[in-house]
PDB file of N, CA and C in Angstrom:
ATOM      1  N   UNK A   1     -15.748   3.637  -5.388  1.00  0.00           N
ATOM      2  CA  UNK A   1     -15.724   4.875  -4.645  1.00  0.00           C
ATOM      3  C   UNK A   1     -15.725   4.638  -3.142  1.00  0.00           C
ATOM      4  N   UNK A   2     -15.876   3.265  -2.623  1.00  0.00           N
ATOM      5  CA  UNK A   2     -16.160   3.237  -1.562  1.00  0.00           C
ATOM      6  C   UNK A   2     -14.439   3.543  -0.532  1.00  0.00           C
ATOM      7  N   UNK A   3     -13.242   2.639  -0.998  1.00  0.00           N
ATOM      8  CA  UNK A   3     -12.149   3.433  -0.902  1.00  0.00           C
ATOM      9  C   UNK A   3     -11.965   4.765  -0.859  1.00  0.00           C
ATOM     10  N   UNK A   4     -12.404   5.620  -1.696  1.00  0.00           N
ATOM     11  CA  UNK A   4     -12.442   6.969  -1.796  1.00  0.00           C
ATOM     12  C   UNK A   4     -12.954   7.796  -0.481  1.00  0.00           C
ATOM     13  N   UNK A   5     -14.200   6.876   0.027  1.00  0.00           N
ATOM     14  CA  UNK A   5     -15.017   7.272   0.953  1.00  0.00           C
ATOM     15  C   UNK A   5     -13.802   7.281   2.317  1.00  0.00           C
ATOM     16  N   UNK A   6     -13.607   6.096   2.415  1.00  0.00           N
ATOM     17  CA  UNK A   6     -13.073   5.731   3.446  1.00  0.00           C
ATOM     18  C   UNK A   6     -11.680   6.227   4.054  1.00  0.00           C
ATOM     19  N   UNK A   7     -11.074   6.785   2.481  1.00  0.00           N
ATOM     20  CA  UNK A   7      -9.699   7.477   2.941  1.00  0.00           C
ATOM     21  C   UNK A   7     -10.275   8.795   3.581  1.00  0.00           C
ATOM     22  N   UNK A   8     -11.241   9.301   2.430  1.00  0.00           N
ATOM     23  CA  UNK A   8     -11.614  10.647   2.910  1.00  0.00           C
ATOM     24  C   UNK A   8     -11.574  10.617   4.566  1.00  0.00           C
ATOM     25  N   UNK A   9     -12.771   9.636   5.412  1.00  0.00           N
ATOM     26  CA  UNK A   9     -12.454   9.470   6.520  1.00  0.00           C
ATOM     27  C   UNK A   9     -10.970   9.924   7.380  1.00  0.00           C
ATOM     28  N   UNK A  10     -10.349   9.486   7.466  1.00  0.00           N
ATOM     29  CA  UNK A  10      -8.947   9.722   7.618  1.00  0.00           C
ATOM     30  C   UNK A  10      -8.339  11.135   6.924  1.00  0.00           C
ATOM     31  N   UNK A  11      -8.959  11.917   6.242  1.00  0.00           N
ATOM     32  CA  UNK A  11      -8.548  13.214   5.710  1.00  0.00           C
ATOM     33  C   UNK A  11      -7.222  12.828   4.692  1.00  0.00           C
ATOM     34  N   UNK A  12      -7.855  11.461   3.453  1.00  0.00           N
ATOM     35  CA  UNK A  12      -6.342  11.345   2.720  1.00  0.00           C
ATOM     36  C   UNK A  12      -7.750  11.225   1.598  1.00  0.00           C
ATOM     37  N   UNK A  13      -7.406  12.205   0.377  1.00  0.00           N
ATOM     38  CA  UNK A  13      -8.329  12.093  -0.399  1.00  0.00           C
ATOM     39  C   UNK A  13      -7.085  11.975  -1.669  1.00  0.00           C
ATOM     40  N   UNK A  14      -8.442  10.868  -2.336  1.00  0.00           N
ATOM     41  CA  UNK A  14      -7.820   9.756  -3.488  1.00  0.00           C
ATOM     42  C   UNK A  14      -8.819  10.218  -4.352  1.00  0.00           C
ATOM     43  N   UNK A  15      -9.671  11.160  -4.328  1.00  0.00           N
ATOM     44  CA  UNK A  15     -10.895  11.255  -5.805  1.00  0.00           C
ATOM     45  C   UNK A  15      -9.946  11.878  -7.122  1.00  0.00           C
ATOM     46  N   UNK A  16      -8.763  12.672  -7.070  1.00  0.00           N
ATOM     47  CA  UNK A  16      -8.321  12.460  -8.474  1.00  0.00           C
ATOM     48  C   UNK A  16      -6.657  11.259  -8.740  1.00  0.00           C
ATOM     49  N   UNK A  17      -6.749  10.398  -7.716  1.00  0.00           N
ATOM     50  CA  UNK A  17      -5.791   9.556  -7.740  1.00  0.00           C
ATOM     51  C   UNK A  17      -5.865   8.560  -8.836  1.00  0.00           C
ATOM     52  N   UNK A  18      -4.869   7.846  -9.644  1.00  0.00           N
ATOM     53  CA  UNK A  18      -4.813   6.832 -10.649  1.00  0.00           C
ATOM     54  C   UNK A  18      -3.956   5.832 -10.272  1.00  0.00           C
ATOM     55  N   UNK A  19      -3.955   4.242 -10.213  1.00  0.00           N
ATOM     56  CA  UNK A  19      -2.710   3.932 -10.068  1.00  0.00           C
ATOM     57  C   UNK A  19      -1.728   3.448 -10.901  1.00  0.00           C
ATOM     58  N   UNK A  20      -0.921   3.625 -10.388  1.00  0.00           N
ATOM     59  CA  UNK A  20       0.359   3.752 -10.790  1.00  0.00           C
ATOM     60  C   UNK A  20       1.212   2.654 -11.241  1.00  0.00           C
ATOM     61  N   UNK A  21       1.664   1.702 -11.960  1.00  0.00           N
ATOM     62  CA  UNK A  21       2.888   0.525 -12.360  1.00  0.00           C
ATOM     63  C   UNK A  21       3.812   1.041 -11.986  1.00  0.00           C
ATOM     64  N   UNK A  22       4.570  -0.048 -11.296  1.00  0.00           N
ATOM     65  CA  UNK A  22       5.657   0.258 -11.318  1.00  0.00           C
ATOM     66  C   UNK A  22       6.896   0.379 -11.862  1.00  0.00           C
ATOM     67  N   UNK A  23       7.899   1.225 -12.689  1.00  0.00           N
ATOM     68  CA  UNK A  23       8.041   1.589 -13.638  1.00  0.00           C
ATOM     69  C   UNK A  23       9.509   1.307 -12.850  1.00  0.00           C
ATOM     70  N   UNK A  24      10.475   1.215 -13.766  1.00  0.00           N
ATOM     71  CA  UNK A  24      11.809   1.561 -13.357  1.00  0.00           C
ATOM     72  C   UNK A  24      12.655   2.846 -12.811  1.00  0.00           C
ATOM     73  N   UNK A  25      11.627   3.862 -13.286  1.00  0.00           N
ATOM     74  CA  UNK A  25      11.752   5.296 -12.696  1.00  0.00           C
ATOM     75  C   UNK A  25      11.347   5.190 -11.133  1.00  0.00           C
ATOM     76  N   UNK A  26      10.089   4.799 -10.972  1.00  0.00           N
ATOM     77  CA  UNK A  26      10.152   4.742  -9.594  1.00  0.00           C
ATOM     78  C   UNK A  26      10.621   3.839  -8.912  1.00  0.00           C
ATOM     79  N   UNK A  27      11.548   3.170  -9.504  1.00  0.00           N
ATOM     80  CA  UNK A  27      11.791   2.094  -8.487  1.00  0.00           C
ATOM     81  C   UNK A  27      13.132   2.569  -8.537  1.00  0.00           C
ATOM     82  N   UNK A  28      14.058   3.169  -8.638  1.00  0.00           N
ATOM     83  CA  UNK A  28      14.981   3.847  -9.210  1.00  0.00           C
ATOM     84  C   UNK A  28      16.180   3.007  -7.983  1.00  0.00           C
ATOM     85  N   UNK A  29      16.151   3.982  -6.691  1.00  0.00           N
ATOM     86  CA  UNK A  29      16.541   4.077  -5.740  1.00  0.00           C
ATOM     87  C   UNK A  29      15.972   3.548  -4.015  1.00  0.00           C
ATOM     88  N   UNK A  30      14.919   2.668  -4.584  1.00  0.00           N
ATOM     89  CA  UNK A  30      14.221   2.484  -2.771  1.00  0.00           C
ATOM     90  C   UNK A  30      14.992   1.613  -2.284  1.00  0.00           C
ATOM     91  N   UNK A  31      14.838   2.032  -0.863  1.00  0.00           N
ATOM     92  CA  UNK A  31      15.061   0.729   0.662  1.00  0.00           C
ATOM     93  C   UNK A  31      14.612  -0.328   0.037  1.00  0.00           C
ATOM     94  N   UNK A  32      13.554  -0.053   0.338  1.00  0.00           N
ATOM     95  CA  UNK A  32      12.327  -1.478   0.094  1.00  0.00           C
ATOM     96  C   UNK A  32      11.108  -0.922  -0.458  1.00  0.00           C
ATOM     97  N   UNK A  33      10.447  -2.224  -1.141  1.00  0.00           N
ATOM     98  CA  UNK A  33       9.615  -1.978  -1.989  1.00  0.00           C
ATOM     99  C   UNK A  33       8.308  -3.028  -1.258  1.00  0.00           C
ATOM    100  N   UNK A  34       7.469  -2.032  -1.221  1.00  0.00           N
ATOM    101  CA  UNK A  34       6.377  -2.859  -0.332  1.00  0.00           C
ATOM    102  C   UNK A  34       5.292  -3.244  -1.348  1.00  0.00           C
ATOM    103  N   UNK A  35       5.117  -4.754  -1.484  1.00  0.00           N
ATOM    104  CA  UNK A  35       3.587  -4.301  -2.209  1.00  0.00           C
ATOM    105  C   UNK A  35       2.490  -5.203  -1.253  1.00  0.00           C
ATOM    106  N   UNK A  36       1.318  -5.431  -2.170  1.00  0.00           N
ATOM    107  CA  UNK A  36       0.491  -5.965  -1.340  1.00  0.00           C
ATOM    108  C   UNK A  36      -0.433  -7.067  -1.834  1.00  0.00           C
ATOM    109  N   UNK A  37      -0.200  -8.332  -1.289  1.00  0.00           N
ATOM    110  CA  UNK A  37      -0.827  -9.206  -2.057  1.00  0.00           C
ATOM    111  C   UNK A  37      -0.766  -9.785  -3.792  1.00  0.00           C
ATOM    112  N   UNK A  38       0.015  -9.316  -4.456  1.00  0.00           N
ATOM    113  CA  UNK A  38       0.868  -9.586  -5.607  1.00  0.00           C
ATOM    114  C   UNK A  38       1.731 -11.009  -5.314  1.00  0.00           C
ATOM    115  N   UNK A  39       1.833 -11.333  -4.783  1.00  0.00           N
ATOM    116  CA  UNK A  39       3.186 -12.635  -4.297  1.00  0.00           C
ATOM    117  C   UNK A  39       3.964 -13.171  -5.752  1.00  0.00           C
ATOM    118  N   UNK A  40       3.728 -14.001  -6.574  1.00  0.00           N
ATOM    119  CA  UNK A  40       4.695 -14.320  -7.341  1.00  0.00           C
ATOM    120  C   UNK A  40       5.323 -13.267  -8.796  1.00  0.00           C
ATOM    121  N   UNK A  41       3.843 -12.954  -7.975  1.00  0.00           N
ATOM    122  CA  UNK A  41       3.575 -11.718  -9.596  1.00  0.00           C
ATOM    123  C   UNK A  41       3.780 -10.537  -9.488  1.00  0.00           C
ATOM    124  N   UNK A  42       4.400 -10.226  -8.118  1.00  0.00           N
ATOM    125  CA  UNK A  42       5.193  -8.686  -8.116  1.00  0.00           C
ATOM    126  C   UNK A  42       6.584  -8.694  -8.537  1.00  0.00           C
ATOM    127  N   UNK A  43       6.225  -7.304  -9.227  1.00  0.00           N
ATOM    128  CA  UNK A  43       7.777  -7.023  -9.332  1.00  0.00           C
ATOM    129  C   UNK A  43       8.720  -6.719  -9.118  1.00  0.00           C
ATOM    130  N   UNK A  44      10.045  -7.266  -9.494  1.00  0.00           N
ATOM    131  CA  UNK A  44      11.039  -7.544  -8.761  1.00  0.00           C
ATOM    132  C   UNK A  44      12.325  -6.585  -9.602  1.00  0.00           C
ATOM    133  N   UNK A  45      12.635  -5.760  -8.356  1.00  0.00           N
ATOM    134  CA  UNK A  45      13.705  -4.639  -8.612  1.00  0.00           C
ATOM    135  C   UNK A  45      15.175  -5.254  -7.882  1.00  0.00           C
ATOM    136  N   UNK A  46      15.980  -4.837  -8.841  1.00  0.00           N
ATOM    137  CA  UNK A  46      17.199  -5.596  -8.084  1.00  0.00           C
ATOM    138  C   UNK A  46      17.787  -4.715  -7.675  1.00  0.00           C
ATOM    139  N   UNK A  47      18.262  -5.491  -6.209  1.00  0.00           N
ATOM    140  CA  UNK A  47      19.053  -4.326  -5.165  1.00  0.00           C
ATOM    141  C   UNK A  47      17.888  -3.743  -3.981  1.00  0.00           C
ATOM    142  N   UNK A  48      17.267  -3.834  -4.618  1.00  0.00           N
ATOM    143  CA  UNK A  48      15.628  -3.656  -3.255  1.00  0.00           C
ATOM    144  C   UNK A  48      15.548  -4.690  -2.594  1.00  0.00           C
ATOM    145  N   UNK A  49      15.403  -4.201  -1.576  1.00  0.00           N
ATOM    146  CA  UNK A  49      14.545  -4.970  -0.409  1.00  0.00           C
ATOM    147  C   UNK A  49      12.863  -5.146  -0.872  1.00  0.00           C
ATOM    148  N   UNK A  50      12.645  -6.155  -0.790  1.00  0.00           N
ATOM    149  CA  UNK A  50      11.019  -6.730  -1.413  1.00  0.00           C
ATOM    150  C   UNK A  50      10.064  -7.317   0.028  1.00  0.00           C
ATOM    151  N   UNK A  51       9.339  -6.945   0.197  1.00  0.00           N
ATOM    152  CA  UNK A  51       7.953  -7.227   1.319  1.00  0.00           C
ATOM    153  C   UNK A  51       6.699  -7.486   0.281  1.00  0.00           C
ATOM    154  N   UNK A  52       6.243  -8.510   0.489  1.00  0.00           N
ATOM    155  CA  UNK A  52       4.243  -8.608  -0.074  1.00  0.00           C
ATOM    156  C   UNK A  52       3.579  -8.750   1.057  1.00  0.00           C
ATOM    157  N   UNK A  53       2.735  -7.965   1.618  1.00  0.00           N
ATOM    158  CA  UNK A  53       2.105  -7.789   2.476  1.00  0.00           C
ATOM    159  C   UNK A  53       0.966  -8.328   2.368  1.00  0.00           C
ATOM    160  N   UNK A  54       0.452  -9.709   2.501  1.00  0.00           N
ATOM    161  CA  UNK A  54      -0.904 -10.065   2.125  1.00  0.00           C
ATOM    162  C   UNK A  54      -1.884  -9.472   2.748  1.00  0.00           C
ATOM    163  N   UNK A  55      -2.382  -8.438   1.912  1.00  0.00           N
ATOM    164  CA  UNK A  55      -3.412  -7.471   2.193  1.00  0.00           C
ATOM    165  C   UNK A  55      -4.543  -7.408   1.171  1.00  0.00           C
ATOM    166  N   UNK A  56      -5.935  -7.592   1.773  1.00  0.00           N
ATOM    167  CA  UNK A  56      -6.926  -8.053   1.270  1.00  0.00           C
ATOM    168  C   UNK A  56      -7.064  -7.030  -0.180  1.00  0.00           C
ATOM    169  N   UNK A  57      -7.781  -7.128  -1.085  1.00  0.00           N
ATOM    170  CA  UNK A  57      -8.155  -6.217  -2.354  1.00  0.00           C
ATOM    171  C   UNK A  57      -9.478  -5.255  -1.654  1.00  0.00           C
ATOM    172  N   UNK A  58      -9.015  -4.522  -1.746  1.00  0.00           N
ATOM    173  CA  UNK A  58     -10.583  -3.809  -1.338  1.00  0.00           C
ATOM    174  C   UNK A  58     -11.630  -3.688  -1.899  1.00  0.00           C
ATOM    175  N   UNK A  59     -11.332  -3.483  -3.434  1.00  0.00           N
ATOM    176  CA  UNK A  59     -12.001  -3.535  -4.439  1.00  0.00           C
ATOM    177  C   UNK A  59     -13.655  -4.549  -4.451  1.00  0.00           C
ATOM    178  N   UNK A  60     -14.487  -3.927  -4.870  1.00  0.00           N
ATOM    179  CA  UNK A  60     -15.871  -4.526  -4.514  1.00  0.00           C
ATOM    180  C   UNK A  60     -16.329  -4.858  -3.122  1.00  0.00           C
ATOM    181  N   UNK A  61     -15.770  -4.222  -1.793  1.00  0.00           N
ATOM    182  CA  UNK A  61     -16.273  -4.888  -0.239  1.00  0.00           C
ATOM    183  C   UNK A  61     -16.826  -3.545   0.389  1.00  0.00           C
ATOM    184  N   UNK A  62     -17.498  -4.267   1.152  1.00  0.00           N
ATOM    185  CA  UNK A  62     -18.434  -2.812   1.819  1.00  0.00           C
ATOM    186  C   UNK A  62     -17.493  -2.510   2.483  1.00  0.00           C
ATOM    187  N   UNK A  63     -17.502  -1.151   3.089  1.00  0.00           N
ATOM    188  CA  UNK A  63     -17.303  -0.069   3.692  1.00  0.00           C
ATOM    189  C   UNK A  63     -17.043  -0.603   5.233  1.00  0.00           C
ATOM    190  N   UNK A  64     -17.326  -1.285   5.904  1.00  0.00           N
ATOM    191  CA  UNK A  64     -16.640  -2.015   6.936  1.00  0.00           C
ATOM    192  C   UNK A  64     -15.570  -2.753   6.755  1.00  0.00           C
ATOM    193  N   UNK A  65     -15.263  -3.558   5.761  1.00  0.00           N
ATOM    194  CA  UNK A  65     -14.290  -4.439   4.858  1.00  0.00           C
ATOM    195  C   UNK A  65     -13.170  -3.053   5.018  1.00  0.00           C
ATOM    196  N   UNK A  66     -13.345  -2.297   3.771  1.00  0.00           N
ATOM    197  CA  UNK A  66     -12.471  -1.145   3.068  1.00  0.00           C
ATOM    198  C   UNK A  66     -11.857  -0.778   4.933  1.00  0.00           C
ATOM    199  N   UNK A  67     -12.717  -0.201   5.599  1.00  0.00           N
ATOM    200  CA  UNK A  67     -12.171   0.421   6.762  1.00  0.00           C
ATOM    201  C   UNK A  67     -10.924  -0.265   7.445  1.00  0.00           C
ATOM    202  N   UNK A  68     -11.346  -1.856   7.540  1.00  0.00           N
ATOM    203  CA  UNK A  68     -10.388  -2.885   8.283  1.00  0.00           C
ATOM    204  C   UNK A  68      -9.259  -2.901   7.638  1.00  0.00           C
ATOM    205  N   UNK A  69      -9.369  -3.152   6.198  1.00  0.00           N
ATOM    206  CA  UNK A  69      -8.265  -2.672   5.158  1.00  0.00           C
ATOM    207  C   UNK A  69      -7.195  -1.737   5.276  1.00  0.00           C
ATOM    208  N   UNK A  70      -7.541  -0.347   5.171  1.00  0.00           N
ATOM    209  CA  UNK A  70      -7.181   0.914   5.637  1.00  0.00           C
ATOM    210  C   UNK A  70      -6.680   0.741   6.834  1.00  0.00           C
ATOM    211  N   UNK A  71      -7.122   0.138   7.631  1.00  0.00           N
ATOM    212  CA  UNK A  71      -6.328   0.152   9.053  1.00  0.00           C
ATOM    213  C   UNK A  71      -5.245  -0.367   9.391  1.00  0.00           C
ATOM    214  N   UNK A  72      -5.484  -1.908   8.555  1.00  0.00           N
ATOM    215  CA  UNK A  72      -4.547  -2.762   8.815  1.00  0.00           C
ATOM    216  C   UNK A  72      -2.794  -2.127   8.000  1.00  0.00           C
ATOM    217  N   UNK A  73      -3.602  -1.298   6.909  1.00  0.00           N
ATOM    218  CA  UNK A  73      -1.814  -0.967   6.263  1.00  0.00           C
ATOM    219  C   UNK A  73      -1.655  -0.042   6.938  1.00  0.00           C
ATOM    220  N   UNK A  74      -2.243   1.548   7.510  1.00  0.00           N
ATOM    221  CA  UNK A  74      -2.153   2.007   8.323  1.00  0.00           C
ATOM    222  C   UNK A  74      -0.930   0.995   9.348  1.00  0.00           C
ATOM    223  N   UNK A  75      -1.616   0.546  10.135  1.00  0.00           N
ATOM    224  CA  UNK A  75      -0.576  -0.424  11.439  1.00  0.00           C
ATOM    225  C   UNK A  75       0.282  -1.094  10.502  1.00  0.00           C
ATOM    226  N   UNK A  76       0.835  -1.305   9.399  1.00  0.00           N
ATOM    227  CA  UNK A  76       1.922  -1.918   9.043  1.00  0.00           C
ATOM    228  C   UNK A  76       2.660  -1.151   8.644  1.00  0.00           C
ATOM    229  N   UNK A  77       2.583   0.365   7.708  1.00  0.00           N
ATOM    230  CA  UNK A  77       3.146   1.341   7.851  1.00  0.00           C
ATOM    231  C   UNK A  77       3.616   1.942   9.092  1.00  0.00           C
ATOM    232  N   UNK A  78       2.837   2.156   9.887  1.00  0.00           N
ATOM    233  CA  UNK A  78       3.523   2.616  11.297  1.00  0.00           C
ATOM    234  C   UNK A  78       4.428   1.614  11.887  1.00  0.00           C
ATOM    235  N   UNK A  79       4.330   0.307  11.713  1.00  0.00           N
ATOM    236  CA  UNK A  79       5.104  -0.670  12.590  1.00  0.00           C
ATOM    237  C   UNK A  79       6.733  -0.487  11.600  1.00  0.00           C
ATOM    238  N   UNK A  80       6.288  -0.939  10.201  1.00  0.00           N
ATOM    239  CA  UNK A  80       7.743  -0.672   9.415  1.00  0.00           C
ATOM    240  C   UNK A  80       8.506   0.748   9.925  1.00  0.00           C
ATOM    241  N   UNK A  81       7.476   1.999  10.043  1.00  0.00           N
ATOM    242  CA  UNK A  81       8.321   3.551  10.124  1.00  0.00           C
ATOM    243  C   UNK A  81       8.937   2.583  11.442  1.00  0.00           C
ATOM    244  N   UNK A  82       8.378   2.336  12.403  1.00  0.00           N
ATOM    245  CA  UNK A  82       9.188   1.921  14.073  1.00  0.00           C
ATOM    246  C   UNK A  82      10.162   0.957  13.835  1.00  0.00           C
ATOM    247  N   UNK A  83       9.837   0.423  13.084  1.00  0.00           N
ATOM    248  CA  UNK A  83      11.260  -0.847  13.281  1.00  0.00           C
ATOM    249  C   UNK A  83      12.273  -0.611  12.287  1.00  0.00           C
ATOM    250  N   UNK A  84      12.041   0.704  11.257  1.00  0.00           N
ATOM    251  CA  UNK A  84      13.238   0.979  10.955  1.00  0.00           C
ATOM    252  C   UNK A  84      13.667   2.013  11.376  1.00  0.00           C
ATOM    253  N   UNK A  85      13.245   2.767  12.050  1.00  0.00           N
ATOM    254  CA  UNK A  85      13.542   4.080  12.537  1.00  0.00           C
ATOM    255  C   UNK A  85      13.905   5.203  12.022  1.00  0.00           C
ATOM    256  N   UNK A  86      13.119   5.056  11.336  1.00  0.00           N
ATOM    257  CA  UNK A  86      12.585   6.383   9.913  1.00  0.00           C
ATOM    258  C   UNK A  86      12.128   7.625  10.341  1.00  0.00           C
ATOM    259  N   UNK A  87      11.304   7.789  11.830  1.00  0.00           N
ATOM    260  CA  UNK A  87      11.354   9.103  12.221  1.00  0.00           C
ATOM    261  C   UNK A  87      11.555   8.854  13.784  1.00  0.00           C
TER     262      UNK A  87
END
């Protein structure tokens, strides 16, 4: 829950969120497919553009951890929207 906490922070609430596999439905049509920290063991859609973002697990870290977390994809999301020029 501590994730939960921390998005809330930021006004992005995850308390009825599940996640998700990635399925061939959603992978249907993307640019690129970002994941995170998966490296050999993500999966691989053909015709996508593929990024692993080594990004820590949040899972079990206090609430200072989770925050740095959150931030850091935060700033990699915003840097990808800028360098592709998505808005």
């Amino acid at each position: 829950q501590v994730v939960v906490t921390a998005m809330q922070e930021v006004g992005i609430d995850l308390s009825s969120a599940r996640p998700t596999r990635l399925a061939e439905t959603l992978a249907a049509a993307p640019q690129i497919i970002v994941t995170m920290g998966c490296g050999d063991q993500c999966p691989h859609v053909p015709g996508a553009e593929h990024d692993d973002w080594p990004v820590d697990d949040p899972q079990g870290r206090p609430i200072e951890e989770v925050r740095r977390i959150r931030d850091e994809i935060r700033a990699r999301v915003a840097a990808l929207i800028q360098e592709r020029h998505w808005l």
